[in-house]
PDB file of N, CA and C in Angstrom:
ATOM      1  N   UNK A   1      17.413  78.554-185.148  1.00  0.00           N
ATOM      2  CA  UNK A   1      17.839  78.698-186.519  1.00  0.00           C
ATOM      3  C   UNK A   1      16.648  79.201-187.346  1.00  0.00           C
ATOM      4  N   UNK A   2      16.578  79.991-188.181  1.00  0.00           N
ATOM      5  CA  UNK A   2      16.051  80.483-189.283  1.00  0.00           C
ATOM      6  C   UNK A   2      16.506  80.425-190.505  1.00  0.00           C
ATOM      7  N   UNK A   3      15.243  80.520-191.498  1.00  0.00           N
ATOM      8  CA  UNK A   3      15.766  79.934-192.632  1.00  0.00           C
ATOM      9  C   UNK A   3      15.968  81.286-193.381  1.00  0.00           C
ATOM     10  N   UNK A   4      16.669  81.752-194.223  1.00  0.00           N
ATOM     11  CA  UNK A   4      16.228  82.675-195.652  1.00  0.00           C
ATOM     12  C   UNK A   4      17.183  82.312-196.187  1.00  0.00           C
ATOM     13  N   UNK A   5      16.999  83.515-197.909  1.00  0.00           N
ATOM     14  CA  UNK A   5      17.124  83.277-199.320  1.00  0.00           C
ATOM     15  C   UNK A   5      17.855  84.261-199.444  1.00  0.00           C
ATOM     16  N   UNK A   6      19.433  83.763-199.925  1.00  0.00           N
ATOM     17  CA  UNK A   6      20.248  84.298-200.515  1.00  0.00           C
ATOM     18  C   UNK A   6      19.632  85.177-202.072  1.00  0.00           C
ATOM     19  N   UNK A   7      20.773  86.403-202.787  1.00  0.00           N
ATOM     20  CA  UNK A   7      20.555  86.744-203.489  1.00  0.00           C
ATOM     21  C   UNK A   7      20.326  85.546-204.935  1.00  0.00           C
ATOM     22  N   UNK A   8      20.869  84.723-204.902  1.00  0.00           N
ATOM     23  CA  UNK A   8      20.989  84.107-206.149  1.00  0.00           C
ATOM     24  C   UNK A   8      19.578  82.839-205.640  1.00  0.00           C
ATOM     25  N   UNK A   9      18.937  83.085-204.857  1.00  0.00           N
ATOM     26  CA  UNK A   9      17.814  82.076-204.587  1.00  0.00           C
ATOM     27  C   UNK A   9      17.918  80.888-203.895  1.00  0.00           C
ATOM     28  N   UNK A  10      19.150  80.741-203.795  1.00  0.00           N
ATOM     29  CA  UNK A  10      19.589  79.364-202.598  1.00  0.00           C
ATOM     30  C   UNK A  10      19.099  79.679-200.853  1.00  0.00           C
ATOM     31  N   UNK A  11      18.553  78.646-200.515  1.00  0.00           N
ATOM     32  CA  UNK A  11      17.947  78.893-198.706  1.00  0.00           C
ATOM     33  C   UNK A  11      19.019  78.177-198.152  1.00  0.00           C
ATOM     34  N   UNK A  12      18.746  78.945-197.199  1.00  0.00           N
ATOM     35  CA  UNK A  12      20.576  78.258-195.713  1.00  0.00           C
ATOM     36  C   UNK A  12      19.572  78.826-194.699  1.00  0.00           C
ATOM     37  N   UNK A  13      19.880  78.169-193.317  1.00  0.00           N
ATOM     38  CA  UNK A  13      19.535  78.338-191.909  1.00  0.00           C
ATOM     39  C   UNK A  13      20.669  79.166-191.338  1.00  0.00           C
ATOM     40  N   UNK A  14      19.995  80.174-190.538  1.00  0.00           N
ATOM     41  CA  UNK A  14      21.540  81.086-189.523  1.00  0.00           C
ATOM     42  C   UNK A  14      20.544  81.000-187.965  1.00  0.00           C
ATOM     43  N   UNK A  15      22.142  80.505-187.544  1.00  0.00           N
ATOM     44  CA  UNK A  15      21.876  81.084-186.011  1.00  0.00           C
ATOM     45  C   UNK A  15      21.164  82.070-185.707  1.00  0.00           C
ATOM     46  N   UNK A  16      19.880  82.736-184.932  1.00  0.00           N
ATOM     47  CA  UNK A  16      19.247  84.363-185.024  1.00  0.00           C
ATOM     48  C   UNK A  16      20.159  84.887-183.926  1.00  0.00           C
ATOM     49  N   UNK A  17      21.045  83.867-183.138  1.00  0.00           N
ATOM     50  CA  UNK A  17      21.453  84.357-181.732  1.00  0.00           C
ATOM     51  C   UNK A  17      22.686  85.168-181.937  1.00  0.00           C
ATOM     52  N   UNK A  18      23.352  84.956-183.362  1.00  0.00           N
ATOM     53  CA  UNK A  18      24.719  85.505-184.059  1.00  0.00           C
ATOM     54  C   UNK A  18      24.567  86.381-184.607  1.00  0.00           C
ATOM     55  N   UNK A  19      23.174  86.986-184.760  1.00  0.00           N
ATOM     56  CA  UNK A  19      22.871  88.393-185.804  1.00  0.00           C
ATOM     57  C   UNK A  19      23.121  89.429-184.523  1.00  0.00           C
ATOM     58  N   UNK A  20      23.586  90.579-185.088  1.00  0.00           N
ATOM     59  CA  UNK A  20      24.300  91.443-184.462  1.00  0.00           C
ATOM     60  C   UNK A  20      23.496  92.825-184.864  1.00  0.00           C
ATOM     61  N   UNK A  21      23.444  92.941-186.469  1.00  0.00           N
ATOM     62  CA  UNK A  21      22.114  93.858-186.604  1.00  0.00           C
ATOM     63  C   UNK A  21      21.990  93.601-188.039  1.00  0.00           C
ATOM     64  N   UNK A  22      20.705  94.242-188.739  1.00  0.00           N
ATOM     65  CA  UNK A  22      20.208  94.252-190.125  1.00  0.00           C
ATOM     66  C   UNK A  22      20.274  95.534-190.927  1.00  0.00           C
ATOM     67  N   UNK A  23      20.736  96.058-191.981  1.00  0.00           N
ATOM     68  CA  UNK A  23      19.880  96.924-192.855  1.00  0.00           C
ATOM     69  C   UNK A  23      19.656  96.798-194.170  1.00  0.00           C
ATOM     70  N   UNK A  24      18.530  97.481-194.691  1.00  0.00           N
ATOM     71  CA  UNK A  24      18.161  97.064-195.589  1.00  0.00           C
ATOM     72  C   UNK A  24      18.454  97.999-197.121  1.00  0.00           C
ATOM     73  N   UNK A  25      19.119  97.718-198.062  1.00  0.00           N
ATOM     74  CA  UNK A  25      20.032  98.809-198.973  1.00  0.00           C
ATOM     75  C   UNK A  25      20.392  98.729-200.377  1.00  0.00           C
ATOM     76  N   UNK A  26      18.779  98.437-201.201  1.00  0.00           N
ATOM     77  CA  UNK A  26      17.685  97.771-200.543  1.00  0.00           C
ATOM     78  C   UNK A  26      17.595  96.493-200.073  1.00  0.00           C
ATOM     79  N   UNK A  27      18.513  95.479-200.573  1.00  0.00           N
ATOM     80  CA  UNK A  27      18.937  94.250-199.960  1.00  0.00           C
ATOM     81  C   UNK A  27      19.068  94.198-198.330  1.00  0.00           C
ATOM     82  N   UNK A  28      18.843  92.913-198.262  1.00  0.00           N
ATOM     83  CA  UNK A  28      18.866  92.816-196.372  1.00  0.00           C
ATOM     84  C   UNK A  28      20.329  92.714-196.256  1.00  0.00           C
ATOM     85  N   UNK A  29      20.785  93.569-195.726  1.00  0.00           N
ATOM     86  CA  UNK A  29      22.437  92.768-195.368  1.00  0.00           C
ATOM     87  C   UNK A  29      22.798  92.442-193.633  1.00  0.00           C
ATOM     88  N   UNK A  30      22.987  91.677-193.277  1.00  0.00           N
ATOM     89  CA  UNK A  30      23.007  90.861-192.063  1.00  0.00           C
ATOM     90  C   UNK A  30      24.621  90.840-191.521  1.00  0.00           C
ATOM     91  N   UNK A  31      24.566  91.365-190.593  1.00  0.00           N
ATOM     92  CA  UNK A  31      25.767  91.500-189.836  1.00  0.00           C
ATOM     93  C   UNK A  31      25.858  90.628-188.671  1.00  0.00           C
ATOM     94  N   UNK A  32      27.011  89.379-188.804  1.00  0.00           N
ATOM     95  CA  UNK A  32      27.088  88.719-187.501  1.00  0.00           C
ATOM     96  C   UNK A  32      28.003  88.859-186.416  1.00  0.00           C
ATOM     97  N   UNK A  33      27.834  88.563-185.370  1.00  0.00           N
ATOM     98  CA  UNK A  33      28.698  88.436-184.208  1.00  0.00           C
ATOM     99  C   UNK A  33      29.950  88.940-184.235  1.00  0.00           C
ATOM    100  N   UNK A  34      30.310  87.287-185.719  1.00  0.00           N
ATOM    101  CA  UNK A  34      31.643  86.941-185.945  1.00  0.00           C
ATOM    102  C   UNK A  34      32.623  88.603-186.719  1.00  0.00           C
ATOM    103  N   UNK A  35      31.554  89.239-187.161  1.00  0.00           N
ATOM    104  CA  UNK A  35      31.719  90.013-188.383  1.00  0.00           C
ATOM    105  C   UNK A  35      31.419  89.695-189.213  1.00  0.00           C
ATOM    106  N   UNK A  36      30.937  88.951-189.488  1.00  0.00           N
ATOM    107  CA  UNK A  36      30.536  88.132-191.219  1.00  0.00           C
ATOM    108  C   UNK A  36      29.219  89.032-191.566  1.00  0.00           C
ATOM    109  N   UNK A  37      29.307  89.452-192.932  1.00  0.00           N
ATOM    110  CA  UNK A  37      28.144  89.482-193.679  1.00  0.00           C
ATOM    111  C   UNK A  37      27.788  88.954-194.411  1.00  0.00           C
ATOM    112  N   UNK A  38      26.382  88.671-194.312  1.00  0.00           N
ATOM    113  CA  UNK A  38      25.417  88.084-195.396  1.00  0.00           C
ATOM    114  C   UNK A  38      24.502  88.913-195.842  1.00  0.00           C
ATOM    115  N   UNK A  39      24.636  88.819-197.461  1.00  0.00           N
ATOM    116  CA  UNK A  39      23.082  89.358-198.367  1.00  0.00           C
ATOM    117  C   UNK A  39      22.302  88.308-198.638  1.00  0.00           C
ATOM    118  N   UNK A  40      20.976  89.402-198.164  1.00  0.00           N
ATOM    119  CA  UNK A  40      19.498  88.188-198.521  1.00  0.00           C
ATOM    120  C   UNK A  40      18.051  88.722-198.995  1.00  0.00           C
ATOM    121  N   UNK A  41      17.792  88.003-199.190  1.00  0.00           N
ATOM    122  CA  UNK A  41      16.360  88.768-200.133  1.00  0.00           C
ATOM    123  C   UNK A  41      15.074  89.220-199.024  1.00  0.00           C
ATOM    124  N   UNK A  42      15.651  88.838-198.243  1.00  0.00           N
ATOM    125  CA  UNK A  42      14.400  88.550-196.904  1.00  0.00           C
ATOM    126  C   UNK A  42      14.157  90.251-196.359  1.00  0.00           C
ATOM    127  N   UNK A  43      13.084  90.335-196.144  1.00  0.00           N
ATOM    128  CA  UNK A  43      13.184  91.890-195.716  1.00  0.00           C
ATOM    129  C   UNK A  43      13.220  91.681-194.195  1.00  0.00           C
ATOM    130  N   UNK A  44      13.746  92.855-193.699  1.00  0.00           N
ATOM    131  CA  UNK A  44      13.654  92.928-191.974  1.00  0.00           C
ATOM    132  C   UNK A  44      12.985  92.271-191.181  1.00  0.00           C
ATOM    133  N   UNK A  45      11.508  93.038-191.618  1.00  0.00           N
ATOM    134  CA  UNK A  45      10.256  93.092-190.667  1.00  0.00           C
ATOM    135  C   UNK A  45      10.065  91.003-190.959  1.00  0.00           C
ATOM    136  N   UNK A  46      10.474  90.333-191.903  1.00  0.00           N
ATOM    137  CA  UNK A  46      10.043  89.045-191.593  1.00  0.00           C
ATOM    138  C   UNK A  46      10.870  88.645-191.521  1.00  0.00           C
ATOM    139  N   UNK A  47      12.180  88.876-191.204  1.00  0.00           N
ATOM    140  CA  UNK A  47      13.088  88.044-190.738  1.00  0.00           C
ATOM    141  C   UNK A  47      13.004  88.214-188.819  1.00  0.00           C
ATOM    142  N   UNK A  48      12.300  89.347-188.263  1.00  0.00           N
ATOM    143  CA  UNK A  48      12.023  89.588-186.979  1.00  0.00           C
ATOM    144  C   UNK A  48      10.895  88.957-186.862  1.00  0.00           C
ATOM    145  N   UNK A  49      10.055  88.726-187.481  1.00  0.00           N
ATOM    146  CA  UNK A  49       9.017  87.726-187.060  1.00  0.00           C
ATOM    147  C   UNK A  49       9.345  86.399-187.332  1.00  0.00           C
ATOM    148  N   UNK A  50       9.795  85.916-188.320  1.00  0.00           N
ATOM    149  CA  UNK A  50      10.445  84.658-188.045  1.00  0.00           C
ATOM    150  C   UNK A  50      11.255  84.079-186.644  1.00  0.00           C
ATOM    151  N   UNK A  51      11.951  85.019-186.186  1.00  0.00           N
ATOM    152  CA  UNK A  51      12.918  85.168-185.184  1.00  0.00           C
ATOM    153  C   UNK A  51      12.440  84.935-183.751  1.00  0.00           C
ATOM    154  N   UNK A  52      11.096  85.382-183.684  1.00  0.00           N
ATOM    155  CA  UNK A  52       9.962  85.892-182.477  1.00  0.00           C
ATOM    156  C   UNK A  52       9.196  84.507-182.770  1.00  0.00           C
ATOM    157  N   UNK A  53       8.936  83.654-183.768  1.00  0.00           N
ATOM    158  CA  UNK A  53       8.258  82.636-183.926  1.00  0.00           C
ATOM    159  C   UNK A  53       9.144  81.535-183.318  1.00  0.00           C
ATOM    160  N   UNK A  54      10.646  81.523-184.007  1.00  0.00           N
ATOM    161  CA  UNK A  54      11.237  80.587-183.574  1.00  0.00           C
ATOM    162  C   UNK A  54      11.702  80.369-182.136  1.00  0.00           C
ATOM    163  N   UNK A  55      11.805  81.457-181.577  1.00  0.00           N
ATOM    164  CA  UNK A  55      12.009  81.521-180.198  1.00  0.00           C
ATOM    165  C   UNK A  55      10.648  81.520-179.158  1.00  0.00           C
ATOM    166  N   UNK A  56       9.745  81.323-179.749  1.00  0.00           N
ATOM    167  CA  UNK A  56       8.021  81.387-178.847  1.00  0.00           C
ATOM    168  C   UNK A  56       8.218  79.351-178.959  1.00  0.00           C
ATOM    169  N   UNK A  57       8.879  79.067-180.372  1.00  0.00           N
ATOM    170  CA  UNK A  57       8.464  77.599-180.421  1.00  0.00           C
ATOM    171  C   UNK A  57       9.700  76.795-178.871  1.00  0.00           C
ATOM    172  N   UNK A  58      10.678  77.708-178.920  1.00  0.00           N
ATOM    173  CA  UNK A  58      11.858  77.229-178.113  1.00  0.00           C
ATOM    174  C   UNK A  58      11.091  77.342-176.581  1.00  0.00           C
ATOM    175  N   UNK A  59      10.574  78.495-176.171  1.00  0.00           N
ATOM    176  CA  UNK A  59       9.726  78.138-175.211  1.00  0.00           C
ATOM    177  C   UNK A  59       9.022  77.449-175.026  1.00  0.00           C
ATOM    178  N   UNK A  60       8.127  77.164-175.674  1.00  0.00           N
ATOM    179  CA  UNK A  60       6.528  76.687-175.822  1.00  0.00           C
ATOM    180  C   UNK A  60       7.254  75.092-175.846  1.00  0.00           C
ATOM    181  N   UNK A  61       8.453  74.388-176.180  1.00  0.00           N
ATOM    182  CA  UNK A  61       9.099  72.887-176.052  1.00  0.00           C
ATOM    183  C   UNK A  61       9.532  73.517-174.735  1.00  0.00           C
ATOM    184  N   UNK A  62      10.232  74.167-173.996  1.00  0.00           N
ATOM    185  CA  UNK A  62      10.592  74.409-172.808  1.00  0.00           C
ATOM    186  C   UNK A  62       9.629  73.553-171.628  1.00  0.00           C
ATOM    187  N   UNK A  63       8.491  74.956-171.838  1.00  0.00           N
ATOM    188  CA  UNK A  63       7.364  74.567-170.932  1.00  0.00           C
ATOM    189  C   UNK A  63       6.738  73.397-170.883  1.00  0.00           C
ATOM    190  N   UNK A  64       6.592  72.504-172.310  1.00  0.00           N
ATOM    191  CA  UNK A  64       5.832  71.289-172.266  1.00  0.00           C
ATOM    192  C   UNK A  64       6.853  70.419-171.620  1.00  0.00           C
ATOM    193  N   UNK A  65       8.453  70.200-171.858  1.00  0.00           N
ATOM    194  CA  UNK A  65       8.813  69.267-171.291  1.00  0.00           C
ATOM    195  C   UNK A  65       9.222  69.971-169.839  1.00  0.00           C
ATOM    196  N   UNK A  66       9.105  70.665-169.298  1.00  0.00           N
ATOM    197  CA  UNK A  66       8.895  70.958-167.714  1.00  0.00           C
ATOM    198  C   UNK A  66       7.468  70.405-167.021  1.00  0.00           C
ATOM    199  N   UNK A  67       6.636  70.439-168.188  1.00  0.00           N
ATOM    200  CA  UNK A  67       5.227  69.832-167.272  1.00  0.00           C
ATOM    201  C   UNK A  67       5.538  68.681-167.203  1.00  0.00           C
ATOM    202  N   UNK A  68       5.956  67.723-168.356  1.00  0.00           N
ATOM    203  CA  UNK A  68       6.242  66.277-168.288  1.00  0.00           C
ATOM    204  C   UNK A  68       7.439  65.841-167.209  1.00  0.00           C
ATOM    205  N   UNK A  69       8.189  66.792-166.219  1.00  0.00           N
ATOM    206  CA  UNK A  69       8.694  66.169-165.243  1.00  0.00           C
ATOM    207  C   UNK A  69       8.154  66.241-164.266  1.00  0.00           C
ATOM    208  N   UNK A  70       7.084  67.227-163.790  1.00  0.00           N
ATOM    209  CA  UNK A  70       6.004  67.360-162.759  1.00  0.00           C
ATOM    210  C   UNK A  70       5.597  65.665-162.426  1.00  0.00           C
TER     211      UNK A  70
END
């Protein structure tokens, strides 16, 4: 889950696994899975690094609790 900021300034968490694709016009508009769109203030390039962070942290708990069953 990732977090961003709607147009009117309210934060909500989305699935990153349901984003389907982004563009930016100039608003981010976020296309899901479902079809759903969302507008957000968040630009691309850090909503892909957010995305790459949250999924390094999903590993990085992976690997530690695989050592702890060793």
């Amino acid at each position: 889950m990732i977090k961003l900021k709607r147009l009117n300034g309210k934060e909500f968490v989305v699935n990153c696994d349901l984003i389907m694709f982004m563009e930016e016009t100039p608003d981010t508009v976020i296309t899901l899975t479902t079809g759903q769109k969302i507008v957000v203030t968040d630009r691309i390039d850090d909503i892909i690094h957010n995305i790459i962070k949250y999924k390094a942290k999903i590993l990085e708990h992976k690997e530690y609790l695989l050592r702890k069953e060793v």
